[in-house]
N, C-alpha and C. Protein backbone atom coordinates (compact mmCIF):
# COMPACT_ATOMS: atom_id res chain seq x y z
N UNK A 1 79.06 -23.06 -108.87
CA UNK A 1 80.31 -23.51 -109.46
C UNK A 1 80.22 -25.02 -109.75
N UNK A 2 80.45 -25.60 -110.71
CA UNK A 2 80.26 -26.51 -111.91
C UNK A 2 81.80 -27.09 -110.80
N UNK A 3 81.63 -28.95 -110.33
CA UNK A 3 82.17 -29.44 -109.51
C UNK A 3 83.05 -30.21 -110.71
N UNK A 4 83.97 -30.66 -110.59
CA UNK A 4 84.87 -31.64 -111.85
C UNK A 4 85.27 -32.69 -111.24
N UNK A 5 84.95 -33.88 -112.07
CA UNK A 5 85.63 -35.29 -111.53
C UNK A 5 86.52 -35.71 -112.16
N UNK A 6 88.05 -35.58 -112.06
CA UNK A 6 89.15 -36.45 -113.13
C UNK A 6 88.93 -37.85 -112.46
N UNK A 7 88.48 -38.13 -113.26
CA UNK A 7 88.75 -39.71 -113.34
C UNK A 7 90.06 -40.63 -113.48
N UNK A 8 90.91 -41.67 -112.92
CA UNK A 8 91.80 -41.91 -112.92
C UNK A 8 92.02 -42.80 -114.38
N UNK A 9 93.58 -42.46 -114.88
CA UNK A 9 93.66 -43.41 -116.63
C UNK A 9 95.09 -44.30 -116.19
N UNK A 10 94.65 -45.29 -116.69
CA UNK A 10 95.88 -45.70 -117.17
C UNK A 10 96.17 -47.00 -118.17
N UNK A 11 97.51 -47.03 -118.63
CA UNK A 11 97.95 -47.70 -120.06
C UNK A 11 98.45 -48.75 -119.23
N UNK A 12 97.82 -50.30 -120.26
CA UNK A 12 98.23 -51.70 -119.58
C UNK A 12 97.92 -52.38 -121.11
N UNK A 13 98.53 -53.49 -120.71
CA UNK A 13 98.42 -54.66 -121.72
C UNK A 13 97.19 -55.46 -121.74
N UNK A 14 96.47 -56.18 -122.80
CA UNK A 14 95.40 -56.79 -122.35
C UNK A 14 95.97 -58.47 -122.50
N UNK A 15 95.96 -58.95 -121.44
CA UNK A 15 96.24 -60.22 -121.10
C UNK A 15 95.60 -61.75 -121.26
N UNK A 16 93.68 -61.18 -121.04
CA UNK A 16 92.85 -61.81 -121.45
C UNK A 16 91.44 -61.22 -122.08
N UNK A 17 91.25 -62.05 -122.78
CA UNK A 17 89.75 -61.77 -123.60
C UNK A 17 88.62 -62.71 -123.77
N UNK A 18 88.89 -63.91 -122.42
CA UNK A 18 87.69 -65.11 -122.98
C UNK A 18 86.03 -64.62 -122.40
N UNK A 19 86.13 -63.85 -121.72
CA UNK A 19 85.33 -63.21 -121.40
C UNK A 19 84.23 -62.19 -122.51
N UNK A 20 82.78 -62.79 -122.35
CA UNK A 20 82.27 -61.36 -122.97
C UNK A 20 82.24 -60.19 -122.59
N UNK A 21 82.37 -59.16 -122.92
CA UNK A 21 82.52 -57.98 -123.09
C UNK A 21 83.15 -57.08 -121.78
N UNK A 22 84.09 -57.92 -121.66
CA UNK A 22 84.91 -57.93 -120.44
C UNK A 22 86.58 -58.25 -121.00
N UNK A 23 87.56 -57.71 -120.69
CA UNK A 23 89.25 -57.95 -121.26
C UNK A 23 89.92 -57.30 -119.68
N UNK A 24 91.06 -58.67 -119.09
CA UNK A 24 91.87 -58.46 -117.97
C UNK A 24 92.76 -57.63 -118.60
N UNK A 25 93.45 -56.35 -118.40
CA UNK A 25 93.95 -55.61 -118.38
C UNK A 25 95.53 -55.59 -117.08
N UNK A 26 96.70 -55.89 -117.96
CA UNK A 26 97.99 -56.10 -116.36
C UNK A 26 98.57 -54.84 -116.77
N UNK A 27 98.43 -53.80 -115.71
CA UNK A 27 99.36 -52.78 -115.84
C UNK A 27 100.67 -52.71 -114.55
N UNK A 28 101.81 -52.34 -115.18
CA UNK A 28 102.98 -52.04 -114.93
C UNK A 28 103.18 -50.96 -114.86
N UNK A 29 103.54 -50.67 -113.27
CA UNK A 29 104.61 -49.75 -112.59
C UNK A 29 105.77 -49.90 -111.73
N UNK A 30 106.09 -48.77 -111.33
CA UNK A 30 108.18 -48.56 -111.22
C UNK A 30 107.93 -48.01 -109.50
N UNK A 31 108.33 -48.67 -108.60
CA UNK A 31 108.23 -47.97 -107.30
C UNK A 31 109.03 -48.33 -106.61
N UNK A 32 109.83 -46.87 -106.01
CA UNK A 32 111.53 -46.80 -105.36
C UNK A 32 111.10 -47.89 -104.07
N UNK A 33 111.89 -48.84 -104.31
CA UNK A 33 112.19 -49.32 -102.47
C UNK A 33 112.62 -48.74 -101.27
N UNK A 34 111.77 -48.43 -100.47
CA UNK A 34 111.79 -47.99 -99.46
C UNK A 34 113.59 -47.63 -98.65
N UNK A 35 113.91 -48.86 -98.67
CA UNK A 35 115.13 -49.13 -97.88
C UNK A 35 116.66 -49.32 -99.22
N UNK A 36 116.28 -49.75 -100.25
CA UNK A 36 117.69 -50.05 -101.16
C UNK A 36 117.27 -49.26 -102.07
N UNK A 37 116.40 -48.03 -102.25
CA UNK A 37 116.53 -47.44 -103.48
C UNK A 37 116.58 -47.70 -104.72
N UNK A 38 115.73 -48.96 -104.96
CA UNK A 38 116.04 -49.63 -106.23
C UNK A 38 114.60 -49.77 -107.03
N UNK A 39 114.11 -49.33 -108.00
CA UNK A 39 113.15 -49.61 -108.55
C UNK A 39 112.44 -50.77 -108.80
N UNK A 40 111.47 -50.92 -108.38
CA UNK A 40 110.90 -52.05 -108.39
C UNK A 40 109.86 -52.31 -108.92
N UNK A 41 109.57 -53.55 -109.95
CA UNK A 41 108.43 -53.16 -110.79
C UNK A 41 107.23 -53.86 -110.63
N UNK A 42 105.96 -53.27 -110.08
CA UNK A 42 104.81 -53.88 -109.49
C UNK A 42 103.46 -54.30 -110.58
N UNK A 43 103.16 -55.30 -110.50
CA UNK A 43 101.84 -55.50 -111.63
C UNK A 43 101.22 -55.48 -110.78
N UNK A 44 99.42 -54.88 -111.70
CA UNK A 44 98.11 -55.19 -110.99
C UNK A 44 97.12 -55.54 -111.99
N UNK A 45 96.46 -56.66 -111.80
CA UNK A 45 95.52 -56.66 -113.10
C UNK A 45 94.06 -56.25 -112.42
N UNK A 46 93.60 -56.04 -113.74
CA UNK A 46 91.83 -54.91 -113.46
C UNK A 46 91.25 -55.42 -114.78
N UNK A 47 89.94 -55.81 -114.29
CA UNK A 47 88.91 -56.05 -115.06
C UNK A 47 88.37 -54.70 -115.75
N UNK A 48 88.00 -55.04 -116.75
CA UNK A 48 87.86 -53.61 -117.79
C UNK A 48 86.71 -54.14 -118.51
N UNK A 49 85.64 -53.15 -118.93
CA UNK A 49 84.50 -53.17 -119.77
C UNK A 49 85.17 -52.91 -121.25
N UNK A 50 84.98 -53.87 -122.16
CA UNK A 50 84.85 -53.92 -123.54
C UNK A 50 83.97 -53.86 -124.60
N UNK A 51 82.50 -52.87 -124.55
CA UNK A 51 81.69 -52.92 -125.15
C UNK A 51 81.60 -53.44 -126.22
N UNK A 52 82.55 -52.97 -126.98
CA UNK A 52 82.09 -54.21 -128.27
C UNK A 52 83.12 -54.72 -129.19
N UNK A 53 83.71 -55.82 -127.48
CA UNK A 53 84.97 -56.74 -128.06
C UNK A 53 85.84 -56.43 -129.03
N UNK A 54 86.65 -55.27 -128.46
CA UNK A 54 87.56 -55.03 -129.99
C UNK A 54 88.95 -55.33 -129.37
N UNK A 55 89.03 -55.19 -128.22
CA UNK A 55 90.09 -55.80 -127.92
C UNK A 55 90.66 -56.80 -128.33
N UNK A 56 91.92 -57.66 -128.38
CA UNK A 56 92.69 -58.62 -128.16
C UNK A 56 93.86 -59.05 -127.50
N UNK A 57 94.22 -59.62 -127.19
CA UNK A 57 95.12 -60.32 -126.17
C UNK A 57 96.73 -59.65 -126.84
N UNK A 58 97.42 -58.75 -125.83
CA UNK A 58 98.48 -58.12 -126.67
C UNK A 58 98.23 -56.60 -127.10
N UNK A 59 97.17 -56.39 -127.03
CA UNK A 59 97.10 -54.66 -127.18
C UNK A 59 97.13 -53.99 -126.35
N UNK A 60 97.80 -52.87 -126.60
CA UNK A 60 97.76 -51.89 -125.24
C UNK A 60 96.70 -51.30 -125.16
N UNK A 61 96.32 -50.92 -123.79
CA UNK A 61 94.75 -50.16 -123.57
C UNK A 61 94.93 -49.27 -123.05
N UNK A 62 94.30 -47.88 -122.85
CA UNK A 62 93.84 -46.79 -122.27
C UNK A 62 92.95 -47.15 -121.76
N UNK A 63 93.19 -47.36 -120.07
CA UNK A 63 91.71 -47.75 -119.64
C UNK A 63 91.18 -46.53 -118.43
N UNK A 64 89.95 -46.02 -118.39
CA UNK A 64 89.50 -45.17 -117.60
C UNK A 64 88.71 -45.65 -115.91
N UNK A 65 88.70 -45.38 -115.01
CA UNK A 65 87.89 -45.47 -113.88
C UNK A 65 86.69 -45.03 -114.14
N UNK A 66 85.62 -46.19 -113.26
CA UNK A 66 83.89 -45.98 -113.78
C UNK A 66 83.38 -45.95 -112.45
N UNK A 67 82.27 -46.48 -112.38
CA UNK A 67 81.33 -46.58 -111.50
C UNK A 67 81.43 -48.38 -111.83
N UNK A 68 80.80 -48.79 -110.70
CA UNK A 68 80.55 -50.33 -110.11
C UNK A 68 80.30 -51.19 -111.60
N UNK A 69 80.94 -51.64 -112.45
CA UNK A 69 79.93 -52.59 -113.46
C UNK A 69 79.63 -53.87 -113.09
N UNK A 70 79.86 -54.50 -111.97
CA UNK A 70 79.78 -55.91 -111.64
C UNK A 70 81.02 -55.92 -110.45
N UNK A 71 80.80 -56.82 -110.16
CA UNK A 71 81.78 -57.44 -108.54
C UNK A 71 82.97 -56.88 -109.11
N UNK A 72 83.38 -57.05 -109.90
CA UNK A 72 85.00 -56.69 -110.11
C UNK A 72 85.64 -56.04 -110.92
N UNK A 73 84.36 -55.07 -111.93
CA UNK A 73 84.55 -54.57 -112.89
C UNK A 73 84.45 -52.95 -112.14
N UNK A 74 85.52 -52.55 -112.29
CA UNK A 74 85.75 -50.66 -112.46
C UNK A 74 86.06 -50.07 -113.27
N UNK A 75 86.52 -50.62 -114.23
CA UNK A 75 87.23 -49.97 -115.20
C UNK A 75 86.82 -50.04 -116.95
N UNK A 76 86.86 -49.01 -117.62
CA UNK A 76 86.31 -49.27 -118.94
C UNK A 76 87.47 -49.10 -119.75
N UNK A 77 87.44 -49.90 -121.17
CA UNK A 77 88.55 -49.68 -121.69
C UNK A 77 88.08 -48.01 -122.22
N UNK A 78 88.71 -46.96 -122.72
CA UNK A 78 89.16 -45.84 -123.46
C UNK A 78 89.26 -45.46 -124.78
N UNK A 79 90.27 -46.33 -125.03
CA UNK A 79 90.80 -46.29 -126.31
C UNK A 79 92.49 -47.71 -126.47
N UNK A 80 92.13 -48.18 -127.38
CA UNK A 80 93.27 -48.72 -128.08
C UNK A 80 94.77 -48.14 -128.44
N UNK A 81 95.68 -48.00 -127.35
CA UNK A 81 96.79 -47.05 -128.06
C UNK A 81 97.64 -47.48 -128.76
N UNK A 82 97.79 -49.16 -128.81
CA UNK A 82 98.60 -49.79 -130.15
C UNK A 82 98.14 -51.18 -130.19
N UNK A 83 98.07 -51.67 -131.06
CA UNK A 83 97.33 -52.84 -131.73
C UNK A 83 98.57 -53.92 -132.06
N UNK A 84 97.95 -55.14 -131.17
CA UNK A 84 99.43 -56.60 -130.87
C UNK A 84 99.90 -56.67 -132.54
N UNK A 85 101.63 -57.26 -132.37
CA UNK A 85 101.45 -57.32 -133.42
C UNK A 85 101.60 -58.76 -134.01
């Protein structure tokens, strides 16, 4: 039996691009407070592989979970799901 890995995705903004072939990626989420029930909205930024710099600062990304690319790199971008305007 053929084993399956979902890999984890998710949609963020790209924040920075001075980097070669590398774009900081800040994604935003919504998480109930424990004690006041109030949504609360948490950023995390993640280094993302950009093979061949198409990114820019302001686009949204589809970014996927990888294997190790460097000290701080896990993540590859995907796909482009809307382009800054």
């Amino acid at each position: 039996m053929e084993k399956r890995f979902l890999r984890r995705q998710m949609v963020g903004t790209v924040v920075s691009e001075k980097m070669d072939k590398t774009v900081i990626v800040l994604v935003e989420r919504l998480v109930k407070h424990k004690l006041y029930q109030k949504y609360v909205r948490r950023r995390s930024k993640f280094a993302a592989h950009d093979e061949n710099n198409v990114s820019r600062v302001g686009d949204k990304v589809l970014i996927t979970q990888s294997r190790p690319l460097s000290k701080t790199k896990r993540w590859r971008v995907s796909k482009i799901v809307e382009k800054a305007v």
